[in-house]
PDB file of N, CA and C in Angstrom:
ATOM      1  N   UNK A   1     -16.904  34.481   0.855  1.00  0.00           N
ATOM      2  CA  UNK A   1     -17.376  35.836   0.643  1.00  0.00           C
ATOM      3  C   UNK A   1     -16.243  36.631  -0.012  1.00  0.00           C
ATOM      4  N   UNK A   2     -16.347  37.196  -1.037  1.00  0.00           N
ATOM      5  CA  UNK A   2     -15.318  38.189  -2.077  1.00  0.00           C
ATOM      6  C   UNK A   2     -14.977  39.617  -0.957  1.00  0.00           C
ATOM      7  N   UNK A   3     -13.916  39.568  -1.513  1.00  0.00           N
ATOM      8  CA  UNK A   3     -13.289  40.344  -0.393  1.00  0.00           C
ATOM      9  C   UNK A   3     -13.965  41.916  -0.537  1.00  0.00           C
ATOM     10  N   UNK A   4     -14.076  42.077  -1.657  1.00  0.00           N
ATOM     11  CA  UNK A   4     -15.213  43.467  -1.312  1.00  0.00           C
ATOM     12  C   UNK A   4     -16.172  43.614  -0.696  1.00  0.00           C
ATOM     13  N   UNK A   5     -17.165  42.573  -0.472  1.00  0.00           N
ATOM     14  CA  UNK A   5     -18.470  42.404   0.390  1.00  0.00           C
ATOM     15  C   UNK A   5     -17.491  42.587   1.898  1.00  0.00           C
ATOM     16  N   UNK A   6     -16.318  41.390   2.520  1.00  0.00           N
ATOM     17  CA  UNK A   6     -16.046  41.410   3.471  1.00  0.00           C
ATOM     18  C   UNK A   6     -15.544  43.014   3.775  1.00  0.00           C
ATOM     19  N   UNK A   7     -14.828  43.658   2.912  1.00  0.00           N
ATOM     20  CA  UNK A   7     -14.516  44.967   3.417  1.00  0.00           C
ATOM     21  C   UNK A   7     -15.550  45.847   4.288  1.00  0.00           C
ATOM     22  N   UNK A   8     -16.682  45.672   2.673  1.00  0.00           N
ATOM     23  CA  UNK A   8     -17.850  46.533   2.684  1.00  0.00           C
ATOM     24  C   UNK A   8     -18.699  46.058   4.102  1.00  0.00           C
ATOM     25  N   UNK A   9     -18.728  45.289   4.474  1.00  0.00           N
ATOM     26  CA  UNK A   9     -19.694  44.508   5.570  1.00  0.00           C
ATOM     27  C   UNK A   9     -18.985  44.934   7.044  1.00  0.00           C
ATOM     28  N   UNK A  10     -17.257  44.790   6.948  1.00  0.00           N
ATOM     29  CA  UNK A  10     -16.775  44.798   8.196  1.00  0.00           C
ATOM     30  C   UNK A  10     -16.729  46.660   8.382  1.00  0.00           C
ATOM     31  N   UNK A  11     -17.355  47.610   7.073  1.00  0.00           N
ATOM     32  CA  UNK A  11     -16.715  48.531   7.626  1.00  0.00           C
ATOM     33  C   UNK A  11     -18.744  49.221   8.228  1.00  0.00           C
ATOM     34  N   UNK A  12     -19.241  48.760   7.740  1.00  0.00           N
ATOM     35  CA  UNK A  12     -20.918  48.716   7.882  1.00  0.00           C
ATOM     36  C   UNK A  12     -21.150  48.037   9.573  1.00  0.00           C
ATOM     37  N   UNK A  13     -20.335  47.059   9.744  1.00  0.00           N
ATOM     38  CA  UNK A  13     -20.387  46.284  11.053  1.00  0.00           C
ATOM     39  C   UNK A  13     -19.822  47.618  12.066  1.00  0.00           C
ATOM     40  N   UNK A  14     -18.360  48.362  12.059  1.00  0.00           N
ATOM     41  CA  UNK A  14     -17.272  49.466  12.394  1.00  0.00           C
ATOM     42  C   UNK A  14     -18.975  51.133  12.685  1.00  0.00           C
ATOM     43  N   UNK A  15     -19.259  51.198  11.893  1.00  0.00           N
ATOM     44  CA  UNK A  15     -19.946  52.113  11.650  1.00  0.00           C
ATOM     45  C   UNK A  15     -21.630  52.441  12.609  1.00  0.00           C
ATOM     46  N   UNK A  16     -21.453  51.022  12.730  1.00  0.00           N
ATOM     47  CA  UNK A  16     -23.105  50.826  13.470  1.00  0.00           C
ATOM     48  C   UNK A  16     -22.656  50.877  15.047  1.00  0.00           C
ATOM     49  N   UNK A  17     -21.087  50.276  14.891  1.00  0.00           N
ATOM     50  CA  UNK A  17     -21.109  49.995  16.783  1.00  0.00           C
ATOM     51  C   UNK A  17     -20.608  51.065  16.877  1.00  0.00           C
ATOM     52  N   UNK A  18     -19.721  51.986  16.101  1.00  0.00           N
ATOM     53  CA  UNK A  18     -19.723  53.510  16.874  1.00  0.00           C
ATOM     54  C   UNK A  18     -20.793  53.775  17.094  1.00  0.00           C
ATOM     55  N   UNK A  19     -21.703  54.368  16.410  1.00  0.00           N
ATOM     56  CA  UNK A  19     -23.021  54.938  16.550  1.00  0.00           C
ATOM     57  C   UNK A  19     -23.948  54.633  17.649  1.00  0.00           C
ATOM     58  N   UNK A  20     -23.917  52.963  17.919  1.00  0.00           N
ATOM     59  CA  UNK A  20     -24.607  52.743  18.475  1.00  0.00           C
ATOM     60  C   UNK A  20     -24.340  52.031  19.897  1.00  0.00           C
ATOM     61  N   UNK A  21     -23.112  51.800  19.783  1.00  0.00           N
ATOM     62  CA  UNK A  21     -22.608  50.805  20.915  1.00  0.00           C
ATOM     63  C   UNK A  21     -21.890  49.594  20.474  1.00  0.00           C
ATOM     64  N   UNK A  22     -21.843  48.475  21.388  1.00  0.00           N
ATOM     65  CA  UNK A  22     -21.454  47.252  21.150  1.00  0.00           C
ATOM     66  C   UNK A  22     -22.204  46.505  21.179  1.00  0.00           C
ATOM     67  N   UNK A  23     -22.902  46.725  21.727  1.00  0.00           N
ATOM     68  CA  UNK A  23     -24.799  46.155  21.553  1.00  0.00           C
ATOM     69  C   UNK A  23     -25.716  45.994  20.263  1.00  0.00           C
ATOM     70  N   UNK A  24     -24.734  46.493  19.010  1.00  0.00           N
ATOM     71  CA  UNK A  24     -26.086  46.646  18.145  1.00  0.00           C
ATOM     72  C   UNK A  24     -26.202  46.106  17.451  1.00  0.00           C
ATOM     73  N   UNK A  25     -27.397  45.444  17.038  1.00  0.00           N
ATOM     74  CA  UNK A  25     -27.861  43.921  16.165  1.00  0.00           C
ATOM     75  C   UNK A  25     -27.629  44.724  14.414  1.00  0.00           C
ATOM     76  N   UNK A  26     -27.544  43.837  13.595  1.00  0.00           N
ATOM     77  CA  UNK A  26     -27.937  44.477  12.376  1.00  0.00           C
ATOM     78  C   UNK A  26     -28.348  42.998  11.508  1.00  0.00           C
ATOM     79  N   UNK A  27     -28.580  43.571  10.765  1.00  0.00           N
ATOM     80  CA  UNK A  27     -28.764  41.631   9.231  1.00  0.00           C
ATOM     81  C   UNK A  27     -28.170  42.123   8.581  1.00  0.00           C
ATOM     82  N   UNK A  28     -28.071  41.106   7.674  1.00  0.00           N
ATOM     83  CA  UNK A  28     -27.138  41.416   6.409  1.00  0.00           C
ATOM     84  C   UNK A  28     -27.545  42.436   5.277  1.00  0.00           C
ATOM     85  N   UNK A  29     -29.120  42.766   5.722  1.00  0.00           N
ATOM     86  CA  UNK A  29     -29.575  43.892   4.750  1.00  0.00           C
ATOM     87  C   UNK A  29     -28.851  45.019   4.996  1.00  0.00           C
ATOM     88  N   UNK A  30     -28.549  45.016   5.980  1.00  0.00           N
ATOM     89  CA  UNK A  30     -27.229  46.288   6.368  1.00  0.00           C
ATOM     90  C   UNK A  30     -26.570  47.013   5.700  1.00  0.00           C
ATOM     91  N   UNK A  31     -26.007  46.234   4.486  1.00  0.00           N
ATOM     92  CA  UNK A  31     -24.661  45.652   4.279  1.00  0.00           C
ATOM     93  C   UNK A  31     -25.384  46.540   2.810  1.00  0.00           C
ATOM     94  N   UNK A  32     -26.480  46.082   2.535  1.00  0.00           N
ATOM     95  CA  UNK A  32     -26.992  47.359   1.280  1.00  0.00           C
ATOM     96  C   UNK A  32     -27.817  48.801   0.932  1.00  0.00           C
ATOM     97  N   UNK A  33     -27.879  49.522  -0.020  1.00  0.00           N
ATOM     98  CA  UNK A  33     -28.817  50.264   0.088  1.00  0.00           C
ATOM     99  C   UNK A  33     -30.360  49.329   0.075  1.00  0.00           C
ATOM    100  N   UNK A  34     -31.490  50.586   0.107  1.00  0.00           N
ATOM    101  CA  UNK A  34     -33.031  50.132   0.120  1.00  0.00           C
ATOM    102  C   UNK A  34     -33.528  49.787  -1.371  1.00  0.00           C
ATOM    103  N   UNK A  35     -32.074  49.416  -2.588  1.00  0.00           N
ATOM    104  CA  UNK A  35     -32.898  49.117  -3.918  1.00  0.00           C
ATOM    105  C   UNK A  35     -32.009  47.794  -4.616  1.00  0.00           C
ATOM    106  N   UNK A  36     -32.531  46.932  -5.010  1.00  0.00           N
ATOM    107  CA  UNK A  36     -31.932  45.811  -5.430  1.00  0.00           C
ATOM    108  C   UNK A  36     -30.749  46.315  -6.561  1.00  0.00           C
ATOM    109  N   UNK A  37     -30.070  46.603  -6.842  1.00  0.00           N
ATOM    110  CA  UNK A  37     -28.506  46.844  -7.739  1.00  0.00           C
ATOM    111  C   UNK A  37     -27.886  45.875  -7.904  1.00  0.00           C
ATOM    112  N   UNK A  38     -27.207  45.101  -7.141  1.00  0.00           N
ATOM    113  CA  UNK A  38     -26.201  43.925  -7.346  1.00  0.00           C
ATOM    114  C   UNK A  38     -27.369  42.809  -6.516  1.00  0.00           C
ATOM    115  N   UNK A  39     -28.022  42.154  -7.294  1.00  0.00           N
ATOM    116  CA  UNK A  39     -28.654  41.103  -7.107  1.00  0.00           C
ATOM    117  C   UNK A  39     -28.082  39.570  -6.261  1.00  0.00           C
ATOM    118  N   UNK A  40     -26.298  39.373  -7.327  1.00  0.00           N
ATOM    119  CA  UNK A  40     -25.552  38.217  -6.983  1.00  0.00           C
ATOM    120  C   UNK A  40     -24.384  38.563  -5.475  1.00  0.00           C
ATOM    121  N   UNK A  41     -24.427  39.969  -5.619  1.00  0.00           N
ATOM    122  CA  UNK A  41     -23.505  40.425  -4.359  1.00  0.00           C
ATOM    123  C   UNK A  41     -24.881  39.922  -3.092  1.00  0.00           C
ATOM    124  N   UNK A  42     -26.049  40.311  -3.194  1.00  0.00           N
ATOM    125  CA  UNK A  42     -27.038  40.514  -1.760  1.00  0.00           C
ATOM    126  C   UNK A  42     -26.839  38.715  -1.604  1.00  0.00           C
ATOM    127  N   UNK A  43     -27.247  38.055  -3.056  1.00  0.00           N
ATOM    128  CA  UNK A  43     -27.415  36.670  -2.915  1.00  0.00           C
ATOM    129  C   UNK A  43     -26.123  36.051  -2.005  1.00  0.00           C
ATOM    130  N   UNK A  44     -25.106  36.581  -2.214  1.00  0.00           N
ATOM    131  CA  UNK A  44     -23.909  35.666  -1.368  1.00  0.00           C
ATOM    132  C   UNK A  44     -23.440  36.076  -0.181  1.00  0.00           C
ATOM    133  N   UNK A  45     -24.163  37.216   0.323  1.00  0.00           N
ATOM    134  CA  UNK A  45     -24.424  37.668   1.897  1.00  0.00           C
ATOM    135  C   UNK A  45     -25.435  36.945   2.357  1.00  0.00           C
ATOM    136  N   UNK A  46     -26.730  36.579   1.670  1.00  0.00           N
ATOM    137  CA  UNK A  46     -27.755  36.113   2.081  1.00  0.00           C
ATOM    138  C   UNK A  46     -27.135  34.419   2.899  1.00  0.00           C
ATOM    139  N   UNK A  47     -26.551  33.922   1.218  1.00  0.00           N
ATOM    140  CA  UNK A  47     -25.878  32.704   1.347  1.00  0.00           C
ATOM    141  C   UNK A  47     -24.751  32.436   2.628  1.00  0.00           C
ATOM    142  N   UNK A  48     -23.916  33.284   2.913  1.00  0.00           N
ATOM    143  CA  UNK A  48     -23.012  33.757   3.825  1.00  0.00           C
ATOM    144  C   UNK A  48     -23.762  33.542   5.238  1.00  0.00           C
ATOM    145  N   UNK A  49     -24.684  34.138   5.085  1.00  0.00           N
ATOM    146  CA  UNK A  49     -25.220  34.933   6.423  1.00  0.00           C
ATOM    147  C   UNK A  49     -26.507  33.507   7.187  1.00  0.00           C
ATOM    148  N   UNK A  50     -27.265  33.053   6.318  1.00  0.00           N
ATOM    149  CA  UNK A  50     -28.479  32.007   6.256  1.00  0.00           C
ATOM    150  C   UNK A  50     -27.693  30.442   6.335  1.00  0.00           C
ATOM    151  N   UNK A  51     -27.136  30.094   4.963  1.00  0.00           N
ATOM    152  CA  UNK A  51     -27.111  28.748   4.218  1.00  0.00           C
ATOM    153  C   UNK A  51     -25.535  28.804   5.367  1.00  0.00           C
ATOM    154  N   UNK A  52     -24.264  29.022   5.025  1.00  0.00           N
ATOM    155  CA  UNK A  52     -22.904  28.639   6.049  1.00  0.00           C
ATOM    156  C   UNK A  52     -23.350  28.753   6.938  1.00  0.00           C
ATOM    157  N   UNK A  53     -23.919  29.808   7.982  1.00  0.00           N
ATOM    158  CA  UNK A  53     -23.464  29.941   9.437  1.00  0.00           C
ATOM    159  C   UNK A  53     -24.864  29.973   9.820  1.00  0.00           C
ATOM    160  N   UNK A  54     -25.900  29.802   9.179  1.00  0.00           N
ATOM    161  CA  UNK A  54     -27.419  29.383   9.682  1.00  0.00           C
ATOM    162  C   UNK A  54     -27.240  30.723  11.339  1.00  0.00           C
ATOM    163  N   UNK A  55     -27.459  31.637  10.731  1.00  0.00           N
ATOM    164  CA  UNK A  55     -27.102  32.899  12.248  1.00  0.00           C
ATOM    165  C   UNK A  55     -28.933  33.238  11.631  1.00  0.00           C
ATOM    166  N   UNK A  56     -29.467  33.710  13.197  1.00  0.00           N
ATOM    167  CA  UNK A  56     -30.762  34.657  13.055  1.00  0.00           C
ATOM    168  C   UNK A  56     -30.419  35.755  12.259  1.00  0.00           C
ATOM    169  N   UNK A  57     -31.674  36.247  11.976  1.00  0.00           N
ATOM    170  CA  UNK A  57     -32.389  37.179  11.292  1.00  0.00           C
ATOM    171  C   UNK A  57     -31.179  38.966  11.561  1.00  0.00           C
ATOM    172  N   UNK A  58     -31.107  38.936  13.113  1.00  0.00           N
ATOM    173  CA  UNK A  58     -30.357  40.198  13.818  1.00  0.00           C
ATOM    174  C   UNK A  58     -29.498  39.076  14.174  1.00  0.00           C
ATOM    175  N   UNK A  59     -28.281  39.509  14.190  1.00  0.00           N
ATOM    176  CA  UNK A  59     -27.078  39.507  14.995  1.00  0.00           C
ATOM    177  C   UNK A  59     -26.594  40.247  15.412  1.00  0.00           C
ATOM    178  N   UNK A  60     -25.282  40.474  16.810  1.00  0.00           N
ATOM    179  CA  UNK A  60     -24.367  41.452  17.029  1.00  0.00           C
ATOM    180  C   UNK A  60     -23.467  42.041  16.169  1.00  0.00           C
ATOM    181  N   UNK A  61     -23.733  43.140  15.567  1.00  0.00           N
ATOM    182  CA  UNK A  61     -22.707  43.517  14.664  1.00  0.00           C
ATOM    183  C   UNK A  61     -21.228  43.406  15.290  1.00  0.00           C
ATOM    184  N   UNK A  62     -20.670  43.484  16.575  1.00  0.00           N
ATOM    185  CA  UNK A  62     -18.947  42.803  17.055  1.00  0.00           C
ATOM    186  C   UNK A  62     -19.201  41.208  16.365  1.00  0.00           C
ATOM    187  N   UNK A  63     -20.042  40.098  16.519  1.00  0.00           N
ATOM    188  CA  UNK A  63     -20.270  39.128  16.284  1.00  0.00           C
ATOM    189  C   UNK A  63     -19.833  39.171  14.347  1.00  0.00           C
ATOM    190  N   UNK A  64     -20.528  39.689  14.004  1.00  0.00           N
ATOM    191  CA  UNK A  64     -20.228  39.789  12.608  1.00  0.00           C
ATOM    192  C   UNK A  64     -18.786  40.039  11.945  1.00  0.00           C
ATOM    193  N   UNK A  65     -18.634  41.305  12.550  1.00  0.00           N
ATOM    194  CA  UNK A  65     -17.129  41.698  11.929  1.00  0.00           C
ATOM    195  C   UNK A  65     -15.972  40.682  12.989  1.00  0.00           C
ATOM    196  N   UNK A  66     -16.012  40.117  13.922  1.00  0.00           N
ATOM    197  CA  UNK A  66     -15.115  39.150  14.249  1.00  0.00           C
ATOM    198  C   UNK A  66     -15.045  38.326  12.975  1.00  0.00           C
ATOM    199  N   UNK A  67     -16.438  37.593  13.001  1.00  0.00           N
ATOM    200  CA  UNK A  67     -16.552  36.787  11.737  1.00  0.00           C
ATOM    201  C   UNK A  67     -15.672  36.581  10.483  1.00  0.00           C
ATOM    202  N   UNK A  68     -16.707  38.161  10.245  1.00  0.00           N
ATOM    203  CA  UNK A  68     -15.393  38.178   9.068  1.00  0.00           C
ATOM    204  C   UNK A  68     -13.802  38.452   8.645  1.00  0.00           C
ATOM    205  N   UNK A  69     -13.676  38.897   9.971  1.00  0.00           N
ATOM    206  CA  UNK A  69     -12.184  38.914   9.960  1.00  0.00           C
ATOM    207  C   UNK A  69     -11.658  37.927  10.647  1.00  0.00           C
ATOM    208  N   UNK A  70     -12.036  36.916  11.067  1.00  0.00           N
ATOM    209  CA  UNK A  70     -11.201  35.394  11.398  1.00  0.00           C
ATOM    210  C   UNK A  70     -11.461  34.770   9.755  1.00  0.00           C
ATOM    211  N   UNK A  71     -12.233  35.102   8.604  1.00  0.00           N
ATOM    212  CA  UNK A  71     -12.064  34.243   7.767  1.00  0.00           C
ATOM    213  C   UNK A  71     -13.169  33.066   7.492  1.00  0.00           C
ATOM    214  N   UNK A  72     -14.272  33.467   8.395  1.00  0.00           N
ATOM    215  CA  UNK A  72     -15.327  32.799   8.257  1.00  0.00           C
ATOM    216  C   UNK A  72     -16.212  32.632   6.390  1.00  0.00           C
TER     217      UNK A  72
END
């Protein structure tokens, strides 16, 4: 994952568990707005998120940003 997605994702992951707790699921649609723009960026979250780490649909957003900051 290009280190801008990981920024962009771990600070989207930062943002949801203030708000919401440590409890809170998100997907990788998260991670974008509601209109397709960067087509090959969504594709290698999808890829990231589905095809490497085969994770459900919701995950724990702590689960996520660990993730990506061990380098997954």
């Amino acid at each position: 994952m290009r280190s801008s997605l990981r920024a962009k994702a771990t600070a989207v992951c930062n943002e949801k568990i203030a708000k919401k707790a440590e409890a809170v699921g998100l997907s990788f649609c998260a991670f974008f707005a509601n209109k397709n723009d960067d087509p090959e960026l969504l594709m290698e979250a999808a890829e990231w998120w589905i095809k490497k780490h085969k994770l459900d649909h919701f995950e724990k957003a702590v689960k996520i940003r660990d993730m990506i900051n061990s380098g997954a």
